[in-house]
Protein backbone atom coordinates (compact mmCIF):
# COMPACT_ATOMS: atom_id res chain seq x y z
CA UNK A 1 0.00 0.00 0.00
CA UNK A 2 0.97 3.47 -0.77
CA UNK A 3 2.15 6.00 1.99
CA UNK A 4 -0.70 8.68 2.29
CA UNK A 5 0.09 12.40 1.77
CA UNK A 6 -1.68 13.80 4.20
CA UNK A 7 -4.14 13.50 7.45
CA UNK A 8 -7.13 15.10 5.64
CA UNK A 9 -9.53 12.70 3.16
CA UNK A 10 -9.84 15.24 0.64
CA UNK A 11 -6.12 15.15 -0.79
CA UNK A 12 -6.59 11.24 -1.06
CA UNK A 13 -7.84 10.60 -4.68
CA UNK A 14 -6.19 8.32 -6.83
CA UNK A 15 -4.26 10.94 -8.62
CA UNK A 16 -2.15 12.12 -5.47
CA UNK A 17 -1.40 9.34 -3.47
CA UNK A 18 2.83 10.22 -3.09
CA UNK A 19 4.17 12.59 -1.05
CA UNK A 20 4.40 15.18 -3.46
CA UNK A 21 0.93 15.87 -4.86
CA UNK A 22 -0.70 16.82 -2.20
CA UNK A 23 -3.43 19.77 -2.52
CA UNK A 24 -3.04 21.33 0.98
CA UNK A 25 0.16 21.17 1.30
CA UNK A 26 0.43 19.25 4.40
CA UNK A 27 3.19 17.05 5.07
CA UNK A 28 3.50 13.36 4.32
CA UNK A 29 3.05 10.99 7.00
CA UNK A 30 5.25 8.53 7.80
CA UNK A 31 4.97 4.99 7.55
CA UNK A 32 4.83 3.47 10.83
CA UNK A 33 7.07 0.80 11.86
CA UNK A 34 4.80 -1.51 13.14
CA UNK A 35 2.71 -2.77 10.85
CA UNK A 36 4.87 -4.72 7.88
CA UNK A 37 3.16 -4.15 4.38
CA UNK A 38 1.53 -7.00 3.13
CA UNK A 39 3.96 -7.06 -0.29
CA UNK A 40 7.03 -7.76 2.75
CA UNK A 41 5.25 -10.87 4.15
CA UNK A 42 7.32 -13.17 2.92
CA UNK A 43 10.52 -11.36 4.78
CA UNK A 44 9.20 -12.31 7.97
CA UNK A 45 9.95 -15.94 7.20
CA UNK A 46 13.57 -16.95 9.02
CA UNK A 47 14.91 -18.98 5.86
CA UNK A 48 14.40 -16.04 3.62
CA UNK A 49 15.36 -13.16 6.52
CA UNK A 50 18.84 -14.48 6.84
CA UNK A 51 19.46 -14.64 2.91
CA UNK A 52 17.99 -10.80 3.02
CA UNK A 53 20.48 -10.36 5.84
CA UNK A 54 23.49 -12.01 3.70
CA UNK A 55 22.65 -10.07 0.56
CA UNK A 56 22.32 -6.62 2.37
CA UNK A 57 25.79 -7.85 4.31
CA UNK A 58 27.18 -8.31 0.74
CA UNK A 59 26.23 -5.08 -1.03
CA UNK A 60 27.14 -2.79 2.10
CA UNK A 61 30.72 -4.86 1.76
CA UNK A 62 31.39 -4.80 -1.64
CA UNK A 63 32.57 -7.96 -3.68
CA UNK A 64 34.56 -10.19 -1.98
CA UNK A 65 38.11 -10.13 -2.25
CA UNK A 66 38.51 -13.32 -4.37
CA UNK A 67 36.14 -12.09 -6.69
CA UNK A 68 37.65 -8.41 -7.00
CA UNK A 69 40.99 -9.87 -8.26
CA UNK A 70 38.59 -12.67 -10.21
CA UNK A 71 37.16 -9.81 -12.73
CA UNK A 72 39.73 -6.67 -12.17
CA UNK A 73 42.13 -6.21 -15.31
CA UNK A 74 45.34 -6.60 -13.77
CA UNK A 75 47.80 -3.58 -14.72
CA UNK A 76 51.18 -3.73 -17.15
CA UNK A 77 53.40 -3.22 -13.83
CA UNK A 78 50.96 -5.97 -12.06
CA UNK A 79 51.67 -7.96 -15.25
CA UNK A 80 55.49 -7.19 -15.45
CA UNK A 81 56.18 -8.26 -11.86
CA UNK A 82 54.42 -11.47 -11.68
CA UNK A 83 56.12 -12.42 -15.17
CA UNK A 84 59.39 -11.24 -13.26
CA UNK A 85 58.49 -13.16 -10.06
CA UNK A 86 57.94 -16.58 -12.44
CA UNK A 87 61.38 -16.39 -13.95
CA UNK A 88 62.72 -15.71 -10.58
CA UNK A 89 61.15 -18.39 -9.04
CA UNK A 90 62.13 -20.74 -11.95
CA UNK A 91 65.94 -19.51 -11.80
CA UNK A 92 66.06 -20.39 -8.37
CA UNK A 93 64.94 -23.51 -8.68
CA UNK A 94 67.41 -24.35 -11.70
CA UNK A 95 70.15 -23.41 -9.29
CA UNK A 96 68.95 -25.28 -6.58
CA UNK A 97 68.92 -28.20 -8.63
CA UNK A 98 72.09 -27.59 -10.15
CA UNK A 99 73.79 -27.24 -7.14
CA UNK A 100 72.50 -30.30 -5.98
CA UNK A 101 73.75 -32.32 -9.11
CA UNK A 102 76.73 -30.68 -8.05
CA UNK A 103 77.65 -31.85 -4.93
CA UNK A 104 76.36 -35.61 -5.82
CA UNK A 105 78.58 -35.81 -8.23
CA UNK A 106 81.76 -34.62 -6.05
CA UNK A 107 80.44 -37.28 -3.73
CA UNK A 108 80.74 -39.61 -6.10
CA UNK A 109 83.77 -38.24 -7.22
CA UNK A 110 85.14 -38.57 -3.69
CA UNK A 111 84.03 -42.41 -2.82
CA UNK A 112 85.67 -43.13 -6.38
CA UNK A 113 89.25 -42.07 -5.62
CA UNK A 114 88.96 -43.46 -2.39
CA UNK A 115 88.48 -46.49 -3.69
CA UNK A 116 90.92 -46.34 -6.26
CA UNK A 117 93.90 -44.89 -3.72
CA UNK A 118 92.93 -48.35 -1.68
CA UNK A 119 93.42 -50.53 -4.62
CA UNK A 120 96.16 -48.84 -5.61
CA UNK A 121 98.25 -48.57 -2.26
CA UNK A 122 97.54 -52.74 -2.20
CA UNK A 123 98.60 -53.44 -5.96
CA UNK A 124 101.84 -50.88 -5.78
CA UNK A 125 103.23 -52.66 -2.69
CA UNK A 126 107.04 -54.23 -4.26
CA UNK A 127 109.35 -56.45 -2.11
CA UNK A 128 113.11 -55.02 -1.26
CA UNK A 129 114.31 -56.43 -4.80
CA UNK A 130 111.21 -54.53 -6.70
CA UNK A 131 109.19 -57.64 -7.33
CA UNK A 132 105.41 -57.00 -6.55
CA UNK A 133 103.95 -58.60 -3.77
CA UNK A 134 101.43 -61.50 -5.40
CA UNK A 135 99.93 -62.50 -2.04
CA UNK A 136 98.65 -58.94 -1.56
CA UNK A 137 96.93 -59.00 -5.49
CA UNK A 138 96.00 -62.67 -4.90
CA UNK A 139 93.62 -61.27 -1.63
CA UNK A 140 92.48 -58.10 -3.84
CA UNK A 141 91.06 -60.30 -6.11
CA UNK A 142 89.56 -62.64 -3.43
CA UNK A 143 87.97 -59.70 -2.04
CA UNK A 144 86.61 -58.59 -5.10
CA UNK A 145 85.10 -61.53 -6.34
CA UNK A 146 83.47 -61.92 -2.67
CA UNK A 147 81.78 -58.42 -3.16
CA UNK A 148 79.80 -59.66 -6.60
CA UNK A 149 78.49 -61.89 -4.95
């Protein structure tokens, strides 16, 4: 229903029935708090008051931040540093596995001539004449072949 203009019947007609045609000039009544129109009914109803609730909560808020970022053209500097933060991040992770190739294969490196020094002090060993020692390359071999298998 439609506020009424004014206390007095003659300025209701179906012509002036907002605030601003009145005849008399009188001022518009308000609407009382109390009594809900009849077209907000269905507000009263708890299911559909707390999804009124949500959507006023939502348009006094703004969008959401997700959704700002979602739809907002992102600028040429915005552009420029996240392209620049990418290759960064992809550098650094090229290094990291670099470096880590790196040091396995000194590791490796290491154990190897370790190994070989070992094998090498054994075979090397001569008697006082210069003749090598066979019972030392006989067990090098027996230790070998006892490691295959």
């Amino acid at each position: 229903a439609l506020p009424i203009s004014c206390r007095t019947r003659s300025c209701i007609t179906a012509s002036s029935r907002s605030a601003l045609a009145c005849s008399n000039g009188a001022r518009p009544r308000a609407r009382s708090a109390a009594k809900p129109s009849p077209s907000a009914a269905w507000r009263e109803e708890p299911e559909v008051q707390g999804r009124v609730e949500e959507a006023r909560g939502q348009r006094e808020r703004g969008p959401s931040p997700a959704n700002q970022t979602k739809f907002r053209k992102k600028t040429s500097n915005q552009k420029a540093k996240e392209e620049y933060e990418e290759v960064q991040s992809k550098r650094a992770k090229k290094r990291e596995e670099a470096l880590k190739r790196k040091q396995e294969m000194e590791e490796a490196q290491r154990l190897y001539k370790q190994r070989k020094m070992e094998s090498y002090k054994i075979l090397c060993k001569r008697t006082k004449k210069g003749q090598p020692k066979l019972n030392l390359q006989m067990e090098y071999l027996l230790q070998k072949i006892q490691q295959k298998t």
